[in-house]
Protein backbone atom coordinates (compact mmCIF):
# COMPACT_ATOMS: atom_id res chain seq x y z
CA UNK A 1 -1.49 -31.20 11.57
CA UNK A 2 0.06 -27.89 10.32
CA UNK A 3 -2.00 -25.56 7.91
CA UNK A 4 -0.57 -25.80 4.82
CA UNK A 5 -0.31 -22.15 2.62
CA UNK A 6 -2.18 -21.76 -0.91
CA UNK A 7 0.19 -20.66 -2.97
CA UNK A 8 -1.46 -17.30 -4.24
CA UNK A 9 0.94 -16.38 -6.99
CA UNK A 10 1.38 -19.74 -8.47
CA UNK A 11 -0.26 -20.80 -11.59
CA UNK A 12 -3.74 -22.32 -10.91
CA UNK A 13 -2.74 -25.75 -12.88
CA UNK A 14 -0.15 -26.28 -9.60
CA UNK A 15 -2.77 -24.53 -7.01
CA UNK A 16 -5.83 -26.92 -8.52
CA UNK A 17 -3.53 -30.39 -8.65
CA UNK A 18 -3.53 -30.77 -5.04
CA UNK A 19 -2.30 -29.67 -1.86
CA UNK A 20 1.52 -28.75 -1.15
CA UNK A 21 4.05 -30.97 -0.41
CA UNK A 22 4.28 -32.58 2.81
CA UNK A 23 6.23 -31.20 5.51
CA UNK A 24 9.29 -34.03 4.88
CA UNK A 25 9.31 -33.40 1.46
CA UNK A 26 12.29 -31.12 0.32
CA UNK A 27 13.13 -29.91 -2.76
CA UNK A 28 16.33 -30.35 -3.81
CA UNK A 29 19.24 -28.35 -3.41
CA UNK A 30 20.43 -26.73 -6.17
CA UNK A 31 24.44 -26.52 -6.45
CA UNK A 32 24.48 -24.06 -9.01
CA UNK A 33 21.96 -21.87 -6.94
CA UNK A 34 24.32 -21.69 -3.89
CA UNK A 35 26.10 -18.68 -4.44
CA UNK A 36 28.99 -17.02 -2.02
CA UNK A 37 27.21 -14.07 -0.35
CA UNK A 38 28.30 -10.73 -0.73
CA UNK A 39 27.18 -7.13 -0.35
CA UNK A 40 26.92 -5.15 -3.53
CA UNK A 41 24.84 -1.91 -4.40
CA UNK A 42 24.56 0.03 -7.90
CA UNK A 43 23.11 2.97 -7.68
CA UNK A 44 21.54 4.67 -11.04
CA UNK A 45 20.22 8.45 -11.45
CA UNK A 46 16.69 8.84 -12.92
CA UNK A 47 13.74 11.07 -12.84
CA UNK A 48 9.95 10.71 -13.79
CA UNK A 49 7.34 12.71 -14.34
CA UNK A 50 4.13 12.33 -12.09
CA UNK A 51 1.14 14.53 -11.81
CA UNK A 52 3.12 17.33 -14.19
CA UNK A 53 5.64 17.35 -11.13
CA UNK A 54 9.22 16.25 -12.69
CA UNK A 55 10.84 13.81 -9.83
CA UNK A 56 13.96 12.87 -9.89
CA UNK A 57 14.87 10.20 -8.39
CA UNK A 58 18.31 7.50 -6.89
CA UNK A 59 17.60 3.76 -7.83
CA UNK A 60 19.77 1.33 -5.75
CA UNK A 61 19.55 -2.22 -6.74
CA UNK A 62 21.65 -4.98 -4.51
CA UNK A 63 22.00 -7.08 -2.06
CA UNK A 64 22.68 -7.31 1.62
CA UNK A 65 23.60 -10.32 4.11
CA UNK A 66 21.70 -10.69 7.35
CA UNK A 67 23.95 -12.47 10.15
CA UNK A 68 22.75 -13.98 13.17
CA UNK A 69 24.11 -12.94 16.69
CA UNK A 70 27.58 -14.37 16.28
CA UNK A 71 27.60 -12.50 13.24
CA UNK A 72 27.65 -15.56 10.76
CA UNK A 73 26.07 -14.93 7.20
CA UNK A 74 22.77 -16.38 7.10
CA UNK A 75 21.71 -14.88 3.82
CA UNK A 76 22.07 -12.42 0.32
CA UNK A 77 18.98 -10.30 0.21
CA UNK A 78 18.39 -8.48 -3.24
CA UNK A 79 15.93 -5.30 -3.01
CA UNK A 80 15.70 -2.66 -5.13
CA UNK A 81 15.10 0.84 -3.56
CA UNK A 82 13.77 4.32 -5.32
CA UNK A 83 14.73 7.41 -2.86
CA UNK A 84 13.77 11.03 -4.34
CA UNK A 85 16.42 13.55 -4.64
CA UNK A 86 16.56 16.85 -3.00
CA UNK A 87 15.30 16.09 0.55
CA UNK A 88 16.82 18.29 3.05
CA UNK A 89 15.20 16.29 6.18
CA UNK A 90 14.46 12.43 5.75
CA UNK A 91 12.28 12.63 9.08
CA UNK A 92 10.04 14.70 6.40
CA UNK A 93 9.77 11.98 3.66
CA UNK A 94 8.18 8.74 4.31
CA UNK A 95 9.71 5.30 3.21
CA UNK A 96 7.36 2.11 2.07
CA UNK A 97 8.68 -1.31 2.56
CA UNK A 98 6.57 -3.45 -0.35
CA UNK A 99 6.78 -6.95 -0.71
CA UNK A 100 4.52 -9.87 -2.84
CA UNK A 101 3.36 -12.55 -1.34
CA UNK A 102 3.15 -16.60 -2.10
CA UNK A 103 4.72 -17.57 0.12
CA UNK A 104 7.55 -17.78 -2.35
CA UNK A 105 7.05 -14.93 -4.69
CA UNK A 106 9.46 -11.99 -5.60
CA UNK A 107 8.21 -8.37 -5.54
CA UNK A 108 8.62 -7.64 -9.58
CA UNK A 109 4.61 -7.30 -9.49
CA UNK A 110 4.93 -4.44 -6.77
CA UNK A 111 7.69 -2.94 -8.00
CA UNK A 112 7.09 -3.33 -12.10
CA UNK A 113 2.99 -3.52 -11.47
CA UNK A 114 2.06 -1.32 -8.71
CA UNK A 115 4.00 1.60 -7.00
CA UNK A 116 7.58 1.61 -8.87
CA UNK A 117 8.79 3.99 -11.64
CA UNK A 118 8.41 1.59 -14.55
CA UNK A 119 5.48 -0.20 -15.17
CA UNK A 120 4.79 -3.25 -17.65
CA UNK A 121 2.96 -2.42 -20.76
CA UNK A 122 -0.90 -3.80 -20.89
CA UNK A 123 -3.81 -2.08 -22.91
CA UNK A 124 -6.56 -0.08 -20.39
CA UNK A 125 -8.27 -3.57 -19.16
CA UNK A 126 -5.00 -4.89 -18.40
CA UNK A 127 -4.83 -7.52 -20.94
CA UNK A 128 -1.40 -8.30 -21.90
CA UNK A 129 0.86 -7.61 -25.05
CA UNK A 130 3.03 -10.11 -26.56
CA UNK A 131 6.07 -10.81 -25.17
CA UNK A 132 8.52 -10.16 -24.25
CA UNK A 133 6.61 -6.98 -23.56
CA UNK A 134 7.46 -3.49 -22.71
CA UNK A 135 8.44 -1.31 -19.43
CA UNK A 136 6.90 2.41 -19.77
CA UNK A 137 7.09 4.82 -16.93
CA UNK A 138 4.77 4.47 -14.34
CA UNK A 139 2.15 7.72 -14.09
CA UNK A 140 0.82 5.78 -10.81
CA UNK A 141 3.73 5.86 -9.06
CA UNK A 142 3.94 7.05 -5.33
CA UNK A 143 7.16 7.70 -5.31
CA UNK A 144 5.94 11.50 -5.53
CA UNK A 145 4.87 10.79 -2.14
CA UNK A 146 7.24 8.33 -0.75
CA UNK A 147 10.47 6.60 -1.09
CA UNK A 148 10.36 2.76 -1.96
CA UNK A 149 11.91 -0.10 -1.30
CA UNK A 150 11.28 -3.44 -2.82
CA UNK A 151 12.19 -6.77 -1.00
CA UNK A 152 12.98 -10.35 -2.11
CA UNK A 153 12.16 -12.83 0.69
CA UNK A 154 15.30 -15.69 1.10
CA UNK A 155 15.29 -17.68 -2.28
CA UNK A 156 12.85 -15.70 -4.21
CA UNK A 157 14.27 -12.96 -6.91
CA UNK A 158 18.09 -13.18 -6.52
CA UNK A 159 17.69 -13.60 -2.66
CA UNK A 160 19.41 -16.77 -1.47
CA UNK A 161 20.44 -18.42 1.55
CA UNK A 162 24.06 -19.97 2.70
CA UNK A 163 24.80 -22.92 1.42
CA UNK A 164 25.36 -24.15 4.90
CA UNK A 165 22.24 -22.99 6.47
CA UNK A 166 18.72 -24.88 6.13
CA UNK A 167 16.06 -23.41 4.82
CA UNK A 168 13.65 -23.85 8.11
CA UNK A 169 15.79 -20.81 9.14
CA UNK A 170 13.87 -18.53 6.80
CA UNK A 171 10.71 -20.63 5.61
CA UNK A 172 7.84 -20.43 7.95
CA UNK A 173 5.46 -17.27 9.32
CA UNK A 174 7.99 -16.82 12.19
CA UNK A 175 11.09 -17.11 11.10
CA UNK A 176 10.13 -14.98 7.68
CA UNK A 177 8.85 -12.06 9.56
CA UNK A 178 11.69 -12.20 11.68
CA UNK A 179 14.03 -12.09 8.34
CA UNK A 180 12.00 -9.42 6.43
CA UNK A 181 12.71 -7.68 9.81
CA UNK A 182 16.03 -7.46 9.82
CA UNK A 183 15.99 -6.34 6.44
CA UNK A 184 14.30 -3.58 7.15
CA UNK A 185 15.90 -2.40 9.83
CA UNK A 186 19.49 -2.97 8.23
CA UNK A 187 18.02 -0.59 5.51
CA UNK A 188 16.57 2.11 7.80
CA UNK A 189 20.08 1.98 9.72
CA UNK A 190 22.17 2.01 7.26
CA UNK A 191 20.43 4.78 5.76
CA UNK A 192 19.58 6.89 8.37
CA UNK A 193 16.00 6.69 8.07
CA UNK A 194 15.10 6.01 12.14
CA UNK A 195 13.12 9.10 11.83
CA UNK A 196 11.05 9.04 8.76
CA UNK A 197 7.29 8.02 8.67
CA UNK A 198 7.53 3.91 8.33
CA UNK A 199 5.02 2.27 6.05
CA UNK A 200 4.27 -1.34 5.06
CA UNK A 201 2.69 -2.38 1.59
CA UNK A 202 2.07 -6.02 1.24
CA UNK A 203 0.31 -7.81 -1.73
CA UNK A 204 -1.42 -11.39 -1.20
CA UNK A 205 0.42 -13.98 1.30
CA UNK A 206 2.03 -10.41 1.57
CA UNK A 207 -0.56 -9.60 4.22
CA UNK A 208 -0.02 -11.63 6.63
CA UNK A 209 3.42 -10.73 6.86
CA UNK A 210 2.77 -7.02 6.71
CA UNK A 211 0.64 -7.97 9.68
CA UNK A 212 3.42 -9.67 11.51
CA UNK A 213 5.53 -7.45 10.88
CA UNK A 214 3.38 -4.53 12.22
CA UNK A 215 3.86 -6.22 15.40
CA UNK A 216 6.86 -7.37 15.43
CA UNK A 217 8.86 -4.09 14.35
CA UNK A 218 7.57 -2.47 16.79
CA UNK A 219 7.61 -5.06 19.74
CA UNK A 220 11.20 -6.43 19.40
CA UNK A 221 12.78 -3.51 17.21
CA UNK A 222 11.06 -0.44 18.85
CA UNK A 223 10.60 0.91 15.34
CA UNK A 224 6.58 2.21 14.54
CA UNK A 225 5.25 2.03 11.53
CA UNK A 226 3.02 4.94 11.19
CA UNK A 227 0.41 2.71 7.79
CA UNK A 228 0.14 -0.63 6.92
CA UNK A 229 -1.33 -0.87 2.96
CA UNK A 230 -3.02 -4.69 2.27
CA UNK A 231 -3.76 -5.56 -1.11
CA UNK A 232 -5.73 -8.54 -1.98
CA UNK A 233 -6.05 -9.69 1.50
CA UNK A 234 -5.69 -12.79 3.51
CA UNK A 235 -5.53 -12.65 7.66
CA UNK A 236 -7.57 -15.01 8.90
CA UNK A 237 -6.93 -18.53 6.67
CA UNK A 238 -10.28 -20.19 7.89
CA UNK A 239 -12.11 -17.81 6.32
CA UNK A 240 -10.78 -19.07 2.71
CA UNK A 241 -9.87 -22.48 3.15
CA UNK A 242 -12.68 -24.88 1.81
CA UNK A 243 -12.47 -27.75 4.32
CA UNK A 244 -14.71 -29.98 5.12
CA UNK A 245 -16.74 -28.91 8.08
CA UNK A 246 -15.96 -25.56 7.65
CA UNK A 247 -18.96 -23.45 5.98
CA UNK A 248 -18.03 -19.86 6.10
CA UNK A 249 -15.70 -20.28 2.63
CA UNK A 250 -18.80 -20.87 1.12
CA UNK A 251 -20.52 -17.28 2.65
CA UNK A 252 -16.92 -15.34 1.77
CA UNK A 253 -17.01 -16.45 -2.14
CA UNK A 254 -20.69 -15.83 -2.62
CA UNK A 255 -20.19 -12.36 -3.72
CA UNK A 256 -17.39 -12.73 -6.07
CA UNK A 257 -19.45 -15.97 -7.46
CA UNK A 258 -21.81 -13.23 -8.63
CA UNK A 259 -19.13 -10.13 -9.61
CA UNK A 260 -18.04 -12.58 -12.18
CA UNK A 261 -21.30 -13.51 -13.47
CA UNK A 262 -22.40 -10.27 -13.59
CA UNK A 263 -19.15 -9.40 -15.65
CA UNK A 264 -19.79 -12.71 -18.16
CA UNK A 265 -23.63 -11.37 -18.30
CA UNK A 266 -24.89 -14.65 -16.58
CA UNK A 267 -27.57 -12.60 -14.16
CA UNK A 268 -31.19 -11.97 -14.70
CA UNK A 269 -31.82 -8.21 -16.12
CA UNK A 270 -32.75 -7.26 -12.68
CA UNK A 271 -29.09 -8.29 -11.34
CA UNK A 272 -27.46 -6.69 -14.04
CA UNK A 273 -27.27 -3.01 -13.57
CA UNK A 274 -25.51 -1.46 -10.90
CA UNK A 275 -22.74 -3.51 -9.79
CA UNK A 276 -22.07 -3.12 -6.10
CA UNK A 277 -26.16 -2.92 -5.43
CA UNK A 278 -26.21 -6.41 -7.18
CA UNK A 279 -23.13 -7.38 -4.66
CA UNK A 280 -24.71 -5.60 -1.55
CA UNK A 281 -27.90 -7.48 -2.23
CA UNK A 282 -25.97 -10.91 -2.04
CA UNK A 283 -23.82 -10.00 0.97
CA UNK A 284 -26.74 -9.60 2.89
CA UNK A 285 -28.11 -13.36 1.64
CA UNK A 286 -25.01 -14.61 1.93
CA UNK A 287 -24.54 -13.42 5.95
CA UNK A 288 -28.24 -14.01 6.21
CA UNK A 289 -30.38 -16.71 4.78
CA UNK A 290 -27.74 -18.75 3.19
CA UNK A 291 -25.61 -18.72 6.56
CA UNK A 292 -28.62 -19.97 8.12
CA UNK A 293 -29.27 -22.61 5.60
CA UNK A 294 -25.70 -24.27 5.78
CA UNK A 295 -25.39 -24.00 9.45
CA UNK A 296 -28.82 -26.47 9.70
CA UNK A 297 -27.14 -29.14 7.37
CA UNK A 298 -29.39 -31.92 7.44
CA UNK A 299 -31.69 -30.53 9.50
CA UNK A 300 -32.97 -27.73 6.47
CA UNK A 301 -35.99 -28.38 5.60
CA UNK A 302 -36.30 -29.93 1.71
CA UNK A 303 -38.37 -26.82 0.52
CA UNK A 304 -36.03 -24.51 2.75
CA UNK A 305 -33.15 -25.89 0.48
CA UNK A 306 -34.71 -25.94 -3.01
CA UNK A 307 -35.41 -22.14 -1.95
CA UNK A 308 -31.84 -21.58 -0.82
CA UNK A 309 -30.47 -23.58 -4.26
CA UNK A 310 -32.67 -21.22 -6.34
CA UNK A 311 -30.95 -18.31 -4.84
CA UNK A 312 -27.86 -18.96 -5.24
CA UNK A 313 -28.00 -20.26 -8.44
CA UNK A 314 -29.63 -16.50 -9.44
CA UNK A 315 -26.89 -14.82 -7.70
CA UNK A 316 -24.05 -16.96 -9.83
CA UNK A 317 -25.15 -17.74 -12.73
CA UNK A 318 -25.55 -21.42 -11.98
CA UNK A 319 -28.81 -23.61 -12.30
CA UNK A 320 -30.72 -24.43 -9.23
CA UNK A 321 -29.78 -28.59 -10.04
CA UNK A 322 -26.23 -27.36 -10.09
CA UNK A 323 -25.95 -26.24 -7.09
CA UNK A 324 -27.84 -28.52 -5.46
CA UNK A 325 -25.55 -31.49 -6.51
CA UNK A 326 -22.94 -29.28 -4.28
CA UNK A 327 -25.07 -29.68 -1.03
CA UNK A 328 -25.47 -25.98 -1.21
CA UNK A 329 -21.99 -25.36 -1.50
CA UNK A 330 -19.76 -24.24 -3.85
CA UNK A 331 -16.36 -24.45 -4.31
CA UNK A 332 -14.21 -22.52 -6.55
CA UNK A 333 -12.61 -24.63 -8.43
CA UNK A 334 -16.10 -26.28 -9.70
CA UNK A 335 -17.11 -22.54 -9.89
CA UNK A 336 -14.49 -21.65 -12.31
CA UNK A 337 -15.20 -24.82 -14.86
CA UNK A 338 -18.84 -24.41 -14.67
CA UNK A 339 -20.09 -20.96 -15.33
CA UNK A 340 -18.71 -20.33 -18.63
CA UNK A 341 -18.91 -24.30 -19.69
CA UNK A 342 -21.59 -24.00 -22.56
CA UNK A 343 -18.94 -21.49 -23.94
CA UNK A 344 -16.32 -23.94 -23.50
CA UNK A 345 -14.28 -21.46 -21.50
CA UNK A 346 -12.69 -21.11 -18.03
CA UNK A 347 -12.83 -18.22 -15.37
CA UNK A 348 -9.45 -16.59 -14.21
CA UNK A 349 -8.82 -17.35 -10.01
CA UNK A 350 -6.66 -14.57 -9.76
CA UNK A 351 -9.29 -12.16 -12.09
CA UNK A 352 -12.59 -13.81 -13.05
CA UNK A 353 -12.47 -11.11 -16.32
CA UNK A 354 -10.18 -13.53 -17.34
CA UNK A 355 -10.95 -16.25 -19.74
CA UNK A 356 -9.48 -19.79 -20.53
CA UNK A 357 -10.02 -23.04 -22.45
CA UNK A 358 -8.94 -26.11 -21.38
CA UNK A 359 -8.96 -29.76 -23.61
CA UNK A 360 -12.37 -30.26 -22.91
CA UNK A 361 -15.39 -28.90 -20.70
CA UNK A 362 -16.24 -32.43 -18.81
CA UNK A 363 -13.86 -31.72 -16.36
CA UNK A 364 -14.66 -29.93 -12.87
CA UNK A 365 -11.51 -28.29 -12.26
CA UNK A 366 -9.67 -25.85 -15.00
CA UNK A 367 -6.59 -27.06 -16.17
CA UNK A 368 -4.53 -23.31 -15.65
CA UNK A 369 -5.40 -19.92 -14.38
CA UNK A 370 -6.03 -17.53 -17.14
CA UNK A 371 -5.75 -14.40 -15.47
CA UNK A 372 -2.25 -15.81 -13.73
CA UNK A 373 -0.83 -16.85 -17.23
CA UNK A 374 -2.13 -13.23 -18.40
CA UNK A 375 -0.17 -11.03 -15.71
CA UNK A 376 2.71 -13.13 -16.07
CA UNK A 377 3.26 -11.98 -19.66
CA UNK A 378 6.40 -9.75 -19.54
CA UNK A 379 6.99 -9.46 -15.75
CA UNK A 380 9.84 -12.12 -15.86
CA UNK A 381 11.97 -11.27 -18.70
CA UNK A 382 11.39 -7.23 -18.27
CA UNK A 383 12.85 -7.57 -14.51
CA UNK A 384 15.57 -9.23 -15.75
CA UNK A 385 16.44 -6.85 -18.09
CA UNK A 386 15.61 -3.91 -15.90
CA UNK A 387 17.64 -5.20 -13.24
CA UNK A 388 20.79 -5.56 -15.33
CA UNK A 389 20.68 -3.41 -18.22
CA UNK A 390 18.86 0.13 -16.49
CA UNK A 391 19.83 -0.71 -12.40
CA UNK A 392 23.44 -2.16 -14.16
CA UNK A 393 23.17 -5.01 -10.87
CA UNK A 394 24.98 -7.58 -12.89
CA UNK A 395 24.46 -11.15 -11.67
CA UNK A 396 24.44 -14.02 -13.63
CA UNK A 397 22.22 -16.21 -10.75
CA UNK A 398 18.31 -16.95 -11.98
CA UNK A 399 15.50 -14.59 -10.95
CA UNK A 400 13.40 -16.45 -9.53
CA UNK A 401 9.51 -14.84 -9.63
CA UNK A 402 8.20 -17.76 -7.77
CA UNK A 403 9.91 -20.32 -5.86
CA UNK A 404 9.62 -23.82 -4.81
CA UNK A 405 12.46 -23.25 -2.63
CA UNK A 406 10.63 -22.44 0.32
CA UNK A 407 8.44 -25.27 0.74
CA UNK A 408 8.02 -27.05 3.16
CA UNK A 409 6.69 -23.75 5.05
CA UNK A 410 6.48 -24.14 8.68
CA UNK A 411 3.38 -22.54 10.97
CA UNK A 412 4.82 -22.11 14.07
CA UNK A 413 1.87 -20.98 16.68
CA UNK A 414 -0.55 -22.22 14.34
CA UNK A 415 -0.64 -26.19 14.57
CA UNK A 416 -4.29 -27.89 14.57
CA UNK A 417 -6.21 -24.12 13.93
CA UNK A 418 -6.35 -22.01 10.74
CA UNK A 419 -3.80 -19.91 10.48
CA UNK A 420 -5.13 -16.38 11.54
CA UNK A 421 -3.15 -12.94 12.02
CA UNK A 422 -5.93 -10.52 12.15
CA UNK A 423 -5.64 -10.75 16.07
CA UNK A 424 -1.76 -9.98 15.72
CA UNK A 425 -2.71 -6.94 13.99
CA UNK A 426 -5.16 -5.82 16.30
CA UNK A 427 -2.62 -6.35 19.18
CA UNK A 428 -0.11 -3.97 16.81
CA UNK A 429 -3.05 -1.19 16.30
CA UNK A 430 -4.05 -1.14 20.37
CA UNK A 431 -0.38 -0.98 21.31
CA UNK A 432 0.47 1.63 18.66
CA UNK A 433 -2.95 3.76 18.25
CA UNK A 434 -1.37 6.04 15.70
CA UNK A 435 -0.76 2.90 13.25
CA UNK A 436 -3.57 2.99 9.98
CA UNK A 437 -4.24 0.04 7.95
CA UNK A 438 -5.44 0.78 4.20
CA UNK A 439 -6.93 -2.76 2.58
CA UNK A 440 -7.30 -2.41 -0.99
CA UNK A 441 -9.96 -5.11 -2.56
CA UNK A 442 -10.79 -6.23 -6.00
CA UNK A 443 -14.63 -7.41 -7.05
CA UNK A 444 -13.25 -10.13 -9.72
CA UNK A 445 -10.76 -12.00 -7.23
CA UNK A 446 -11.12 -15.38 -5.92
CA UNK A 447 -7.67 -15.98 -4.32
CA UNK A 448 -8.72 -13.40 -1.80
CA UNK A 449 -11.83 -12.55 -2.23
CA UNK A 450 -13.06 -9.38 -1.42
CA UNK A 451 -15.46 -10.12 1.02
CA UNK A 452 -13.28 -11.77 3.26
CA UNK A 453 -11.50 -8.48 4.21
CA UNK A 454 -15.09 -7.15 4.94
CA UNK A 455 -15.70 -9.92 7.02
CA UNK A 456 -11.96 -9.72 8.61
CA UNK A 457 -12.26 -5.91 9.16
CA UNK A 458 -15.89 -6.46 11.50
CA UNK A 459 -14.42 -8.97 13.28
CA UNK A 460 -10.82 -7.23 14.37
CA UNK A 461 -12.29 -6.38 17.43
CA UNK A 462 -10.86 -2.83 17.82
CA UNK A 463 -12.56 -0.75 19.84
CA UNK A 464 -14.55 2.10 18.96
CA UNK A 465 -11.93 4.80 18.90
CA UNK A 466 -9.74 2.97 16.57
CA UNK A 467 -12.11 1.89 14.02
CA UNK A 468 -11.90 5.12 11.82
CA UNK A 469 -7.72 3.59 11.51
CA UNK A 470 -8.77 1.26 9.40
CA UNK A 471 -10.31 2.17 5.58
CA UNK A 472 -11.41 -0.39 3.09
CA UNK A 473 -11.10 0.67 -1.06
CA UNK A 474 -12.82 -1.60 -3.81
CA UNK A 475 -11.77 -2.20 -7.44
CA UNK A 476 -13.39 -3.37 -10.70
CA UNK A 477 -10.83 -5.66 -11.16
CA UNK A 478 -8.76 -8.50 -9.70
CA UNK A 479 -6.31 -9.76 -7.74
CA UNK A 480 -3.94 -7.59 -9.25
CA UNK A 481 -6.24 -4.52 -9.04
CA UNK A 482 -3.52 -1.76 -10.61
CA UNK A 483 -2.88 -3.77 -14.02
CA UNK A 484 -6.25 -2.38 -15.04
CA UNK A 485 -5.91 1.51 -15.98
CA UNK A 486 -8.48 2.88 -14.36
CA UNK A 487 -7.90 0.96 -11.11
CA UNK A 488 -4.07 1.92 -11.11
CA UNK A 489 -5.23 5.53 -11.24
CA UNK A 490 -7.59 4.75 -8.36
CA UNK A 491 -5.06 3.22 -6.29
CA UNK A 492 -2.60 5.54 -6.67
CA UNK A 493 -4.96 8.20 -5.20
CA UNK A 494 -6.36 6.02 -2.54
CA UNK A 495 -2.64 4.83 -1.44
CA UNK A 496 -1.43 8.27 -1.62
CA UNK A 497 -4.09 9.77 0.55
CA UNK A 498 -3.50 7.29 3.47
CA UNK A 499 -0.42 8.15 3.19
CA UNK A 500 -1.08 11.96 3.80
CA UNK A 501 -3.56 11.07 6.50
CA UNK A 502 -1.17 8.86 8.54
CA UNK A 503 2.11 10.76 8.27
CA UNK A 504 2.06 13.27 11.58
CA UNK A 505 2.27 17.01 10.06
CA UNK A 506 5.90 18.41 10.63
């Protein structure tokens, strides 16, 4: 058996239907799609304002073939990169490699959500416009701090692969770290950027290839990176996957079970005030009582249970006889139907603010994910027009924002165990002690829930000495923590911070 990925980007209708398809199940090529590769870079002048602080600013947008060692094209990749003008030493100016994740996704949310110079339109709450939207300059931008460059793995964006070569060569943890790689250290090369601080920002499935690639840069490339950013994290896949037989998905979702009630107003007065004491307060059942309880299965005691049941149905909003029905466990997809069903509403996976209404409210699965068809809202069309009309890249191939393409993904190392790449990164921070990891969390996300990079962080296994390396920032929002206003601002500050505190003083 290989683990198969949740697709974290994906709308919820595809994520809910059922698991991915199996491993000799290909998509099919599409002719059109198979492009000649080629090298080509346009390069656009611009400047922003950030912080008062006028930067101005060289925007490359193209595309560069890998080879393999016989130096036969393997694949186009497009990225888009932001360096600031003006810099007399590059070994002074950091560079940040950003990525989504998926697997399958293209960076637009990074680069047009996040950290790049433009930024799609939403009000303060980060509820979408109309379409087809706007693109604003981006006051949370770090490229005040450090240059950017944005990646599209093999087939996602305008990223493709030779029509000759099979997708296994790029589709699986191994062979995509070792892809992303190369990228990077074409880019660095051919830029003469050996000596500037290196940092990694993934989003998503983009965590566990920043944490690959933390290892991997610097054990086969020699290059360093200096931080490692992880938003919306997922390392260690047992700790998400609900399986049967496996209980702790069930301890990790507990606490964003009750940040969304809490948001809807579905707790008792007393849970309903301060926010993170409500969510300390069910950590502590959740890795205490309730750990206890599912671990004794059939042995718990009948009154130990109805106890247990009562608990976490005050912690989520959910009646005792609900959540008893679910053997004491409850997973999300029931979670997301249930709590607002009276209403006749849905809860966002991706950000439980997030609300939805499917045909009915029998069912016990949504039929989309609110907050994913919210985000979505302008991202597509805006990069497409960025890329052509402000970069001028002209291309007439499909952007592709998420893609199909790269299923069947392959888990080499990884057969009959969860997939789990918190120990890689520990191996990268013990061999490189100078190497800081930021994780950046959101309360109201399920599809990696904050807790589980709580959970991931005490179980690394550094040792003492290394532990202050490694910094954990929370968000009252989702997945997507920076499409909400005041989270974007907090991001940008937490983000640019790590940055000063892991970037050696000249």
């Amino acid at each position: 058996m290989v683990r198969r990925a949740l697709i974290f980007l994906l709308p919820a209708s595809l994520l809910l239907a059922g698991p991915l398809p199996a491993e000799e199940e290909k998509p099919a090529e599409k002719k059109d799609e198979q492009p000649a590769l080629e090298e080509k870079l346009a390069t656009t002048q611009h400047s922003l304002t950030l912080a008062g602080e006028r930067v101005d600013y060289a925007a490359t947008a193209g595309t560069m073939v890998i080879r393999d060692a016989e130096g036969k094209p393997l694949a186009s990749v497009f990225h888009v990169a932001y360096t600031r003008d003006g810099v007399d030493d590059p070994a002074t100016r950091p560079v940040t490699f950003s990525f989504n994740g998926g697997p399958g996704a293209a960076a637009l949310w990074v680069n047009l959500g996040a950290f790049g110079p433009k930024k799609v339109l939403a009000d303060d709450e980060g509820m979408p416009y109309p379409p087809p939207g706007r693109l604003v300059d981006n006051p949370y931008s770090v490229l005040d701090v450090t240059d950017l460059v944005f990646i599209d793995p093999v087939e996602t964006g305008l990223s493709r692969k030779a029509a000759d070569v099979d997708r296994s060569r790029f589709h699986g943890l191994k062979a995509d770290v070792e892809t992303v790689g190369e990228v990077i250290r074409l880019w660095v090369t051919r830029n003469g950027r050996w000596a500037s601080p290196k940092f990694i920002a993934g989003e998503s499935y983009g965590t566990t290839r920043a944490a690959g690639l933390a290892f991997y840069l610097q054990d086969e490339l020699g290059m360093y990176l200096n931080g490692v950013v992880m938003i919306s994290t997922v390392l260690n896949w047992g700790n998400q996957d609900f399986h049967v037989g496996n209980d702790l998905p069930y301890l990790i979702h507990l606490p964003s079970y009750a940040a969304a009630a809490w948001y809807h107003g579905k707790l008792a007065p007393e849970l309903s005030g301060d926010l993170r004491a409500t969510l300390g307060e069910v950590e502590r059942f959740a890795l205490g009582d309730y750990a206890l309880a599912l671990h004794q299965g059939a042995a718990l005691p009948a009154a130990d249970r109805r106890a247990v049941a009562e608990r976490v149905g005050r912690y989520t909003g959910l009646t005792a006889e609900f959540v008893e029905r679910n053997d004491l466990r409850l997973v999300l997809r029931r979670f997301l139907k249930e709590l607002l069903r009276e209403e006749g509403k849905t809860v966002g996976r991706l950000d439980s603010r997030f609300t939805g209404y499917d045909r009915d409210s029998a069912g016990e699965s949504p039929e989309f994910d609110p907050s994913s068809e919210a985000v979505a809202v302008g991202y597509v069309a805006l990069m497409n027009d960025y890329i052509r009309r402000e970069l001028e890249f002209e291309t007439d191939l499909v952007y592709r924002p998420l893609a199909f393409e790269v299923f069947p993904w392959k888990w080499e190392d990884h057969e009959n165990q969860f997939v789990n790449v918190a120990e890689v990164l520990r191996q990268a921070m013990t061999r490189n002690p100078f190497l800081h990891v930021l994780f950046t969390s959101g309360y109201y996300d399920f599809a990696t829930p904050y807790f589980d990079t709580v959970y991931t962080v005490n179980h690394l296994g550094l040792p003492e000495e290394l532990r202050g390396h490694v910094s954990i920032a929370f968000y009252e929002a989702g997945h997507m923590m920076y499409i909400r206003k005041q989270d974007h601002a907090k991001l940008k500050r937490d983000v640019a911070d790590f940055i000063a505190r892991a970037t050696p003083a000249p």
